[in-house]
Protein backbone atom coordinates (compact mmCIF):
# COMPACT_ATOMS: atom_id res chain seq x y z
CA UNK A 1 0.00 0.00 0.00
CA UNK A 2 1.65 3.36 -1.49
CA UNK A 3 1.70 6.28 1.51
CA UNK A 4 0.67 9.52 0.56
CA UNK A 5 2.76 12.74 0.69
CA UNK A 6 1.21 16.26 0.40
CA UNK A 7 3.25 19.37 -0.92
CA UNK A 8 1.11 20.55 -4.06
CA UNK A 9 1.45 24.03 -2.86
CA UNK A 10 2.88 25.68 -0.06
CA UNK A 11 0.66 26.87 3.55
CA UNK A 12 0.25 30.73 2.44
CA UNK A 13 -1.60 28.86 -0.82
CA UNK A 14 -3.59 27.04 1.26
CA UNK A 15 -4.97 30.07 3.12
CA UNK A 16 -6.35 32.12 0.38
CA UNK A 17 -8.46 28.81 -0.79
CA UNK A 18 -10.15 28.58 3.06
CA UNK A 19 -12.38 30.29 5.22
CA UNK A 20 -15.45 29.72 7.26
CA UNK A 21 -18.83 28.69 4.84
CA UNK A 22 -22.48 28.38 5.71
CA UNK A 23 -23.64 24.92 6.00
CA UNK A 24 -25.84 22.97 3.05
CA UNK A 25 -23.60 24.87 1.17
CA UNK A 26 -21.98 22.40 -1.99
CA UNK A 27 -18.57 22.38 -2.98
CA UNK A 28 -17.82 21.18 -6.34
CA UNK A 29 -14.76 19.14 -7.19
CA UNK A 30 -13.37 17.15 -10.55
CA UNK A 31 -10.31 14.64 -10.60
CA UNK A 32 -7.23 15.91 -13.26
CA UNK A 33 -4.93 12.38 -14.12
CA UNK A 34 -1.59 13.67 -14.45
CA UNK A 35 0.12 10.49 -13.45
CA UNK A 36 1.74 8.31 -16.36
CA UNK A 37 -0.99 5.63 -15.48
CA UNK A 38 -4.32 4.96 -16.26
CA UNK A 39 -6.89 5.13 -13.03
CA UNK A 40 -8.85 1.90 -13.26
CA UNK A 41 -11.22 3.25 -9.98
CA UNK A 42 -11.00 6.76 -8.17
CA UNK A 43 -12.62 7.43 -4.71
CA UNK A 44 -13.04 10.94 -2.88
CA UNK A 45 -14.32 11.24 0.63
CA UNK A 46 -14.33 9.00 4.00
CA UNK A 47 -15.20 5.27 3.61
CA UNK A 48 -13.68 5.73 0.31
CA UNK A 49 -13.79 2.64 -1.67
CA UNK A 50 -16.68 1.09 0.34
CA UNK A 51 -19.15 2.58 -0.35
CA UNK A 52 -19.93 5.19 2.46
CA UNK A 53 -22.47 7.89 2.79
CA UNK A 54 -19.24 10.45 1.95
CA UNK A 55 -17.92 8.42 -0.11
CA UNK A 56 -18.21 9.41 -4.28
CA UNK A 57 -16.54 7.38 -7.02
CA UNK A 58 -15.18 8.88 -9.59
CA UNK A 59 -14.43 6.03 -11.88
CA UNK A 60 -12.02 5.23 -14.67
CA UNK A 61 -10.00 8.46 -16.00
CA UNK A 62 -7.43 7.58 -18.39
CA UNK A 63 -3.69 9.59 -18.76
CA UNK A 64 -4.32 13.42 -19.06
CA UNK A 65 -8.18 13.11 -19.01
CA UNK A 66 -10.47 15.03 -16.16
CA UNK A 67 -13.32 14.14 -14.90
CA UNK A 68 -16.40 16.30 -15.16
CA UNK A 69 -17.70 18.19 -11.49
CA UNK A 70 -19.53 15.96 -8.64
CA UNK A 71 -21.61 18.18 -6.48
CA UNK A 72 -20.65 16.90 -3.08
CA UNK A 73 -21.15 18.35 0.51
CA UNK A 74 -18.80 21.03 1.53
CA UNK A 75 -17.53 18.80 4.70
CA UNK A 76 -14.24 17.68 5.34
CA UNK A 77 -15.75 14.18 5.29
CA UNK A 78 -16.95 14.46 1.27
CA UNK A 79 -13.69 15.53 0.28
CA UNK A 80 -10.70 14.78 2.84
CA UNK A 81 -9.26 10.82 2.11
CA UNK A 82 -8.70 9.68 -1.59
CA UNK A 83 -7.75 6.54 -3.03
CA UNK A 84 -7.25 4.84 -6.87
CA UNK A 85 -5.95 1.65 -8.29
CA UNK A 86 -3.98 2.54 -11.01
CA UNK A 87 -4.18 0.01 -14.27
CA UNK A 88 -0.87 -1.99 -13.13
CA UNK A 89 -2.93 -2.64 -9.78
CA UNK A 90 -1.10 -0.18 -7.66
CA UNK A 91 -3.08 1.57 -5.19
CA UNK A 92 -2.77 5.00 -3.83
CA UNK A 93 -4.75 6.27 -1.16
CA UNK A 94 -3.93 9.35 1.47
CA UNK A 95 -5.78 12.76 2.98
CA UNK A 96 -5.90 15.76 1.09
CA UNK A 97 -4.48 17.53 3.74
CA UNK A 98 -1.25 16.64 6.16
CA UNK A 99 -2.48 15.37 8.97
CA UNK A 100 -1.42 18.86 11.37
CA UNK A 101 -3.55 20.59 8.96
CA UNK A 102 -6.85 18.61 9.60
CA UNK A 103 -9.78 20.08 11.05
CA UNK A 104 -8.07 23.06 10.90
CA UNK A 105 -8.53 24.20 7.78
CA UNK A 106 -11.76 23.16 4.56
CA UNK A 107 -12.35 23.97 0.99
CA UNK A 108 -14.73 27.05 0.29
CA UNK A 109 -17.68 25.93 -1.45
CA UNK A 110 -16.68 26.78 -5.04
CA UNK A 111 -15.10 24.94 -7.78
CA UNK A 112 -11.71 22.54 -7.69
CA UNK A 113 -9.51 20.84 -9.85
CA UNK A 114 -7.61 17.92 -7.82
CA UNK A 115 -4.63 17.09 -10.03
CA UNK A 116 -2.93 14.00 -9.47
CA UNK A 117 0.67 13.04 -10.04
CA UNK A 118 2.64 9.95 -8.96
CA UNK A 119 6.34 10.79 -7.83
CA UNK A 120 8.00 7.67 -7.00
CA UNK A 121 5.46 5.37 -5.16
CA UNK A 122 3.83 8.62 -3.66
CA UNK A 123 0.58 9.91 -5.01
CA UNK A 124 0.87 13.92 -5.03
CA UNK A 125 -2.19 16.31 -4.66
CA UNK A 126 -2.41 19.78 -6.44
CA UNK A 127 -5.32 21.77 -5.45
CA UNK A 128 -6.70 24.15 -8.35
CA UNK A 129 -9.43 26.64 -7.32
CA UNK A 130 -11.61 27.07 -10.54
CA UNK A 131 -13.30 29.59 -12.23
CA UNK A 132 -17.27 29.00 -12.30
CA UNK A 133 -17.81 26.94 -15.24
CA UNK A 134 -19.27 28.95 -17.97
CA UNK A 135 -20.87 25.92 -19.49
């Protein structure tokens, strides 16, 4: 099982992408494959993988491709633990945010891009705030 390593942008990032949110409030996320492997299965959220009531698949996304927007809820839970199984059978799985940094800090309820790379036998995590899709 691959560990997970987090430095797709640096704290003082971080902290113009949070702040405090009104609840029932959505936030609105798509996956970006920028590994050199195809994603067989990708999960967002806790009880990733199995199913759970925060947990959202995101399915197969090939080299390069992105996945259109899930609508999700704007908790921690919907949006905080990943995993995939890449097409050799690897598996990735971490937290989108180091572990110090948890429950300290959430995702405004707009629009992300969370762009995946693979250096080594770590999965990597670049967090892309969006502009509102026009479309």
């Amino acid at each position: 099982m691959k560990q997970f390593i987090f430095f797709g942008f640096m704290l003082t990032s971080l902290l113009g992408l949070f702040s405090c949110r009104n609840s029932g409030e959505r936030i609105h996320i798509r996956i970006q494959n920028n590994t050199s492997k195809n994603i067989n299965q990708f999960w967002l959220g806790s009880g990733s993988g199995s199913g759970g009531k925060f947990s959202h698949s995101y399915g197969d996304i090939a080299i390069g491709d992105i996945t259109g927007y899930k609508s999700l809820d704007s908790s921690y839970a919907s949006y905080g633990n990943f995993n995939f199984i890449t097409a050799d059978n690897m598996k990735y799985l971490g937290s989108t945010f180091p572990k110090e940094d948890i429950g300290r800090i959430e995702l405004d309820p707009i629009y992300y891009t969370f762009a995946y790379t693979i250096v080594g036998d770590e999965a990597v995590l670049r967090i892309i705030k969006d502009a509102y899709p026009s479309d």
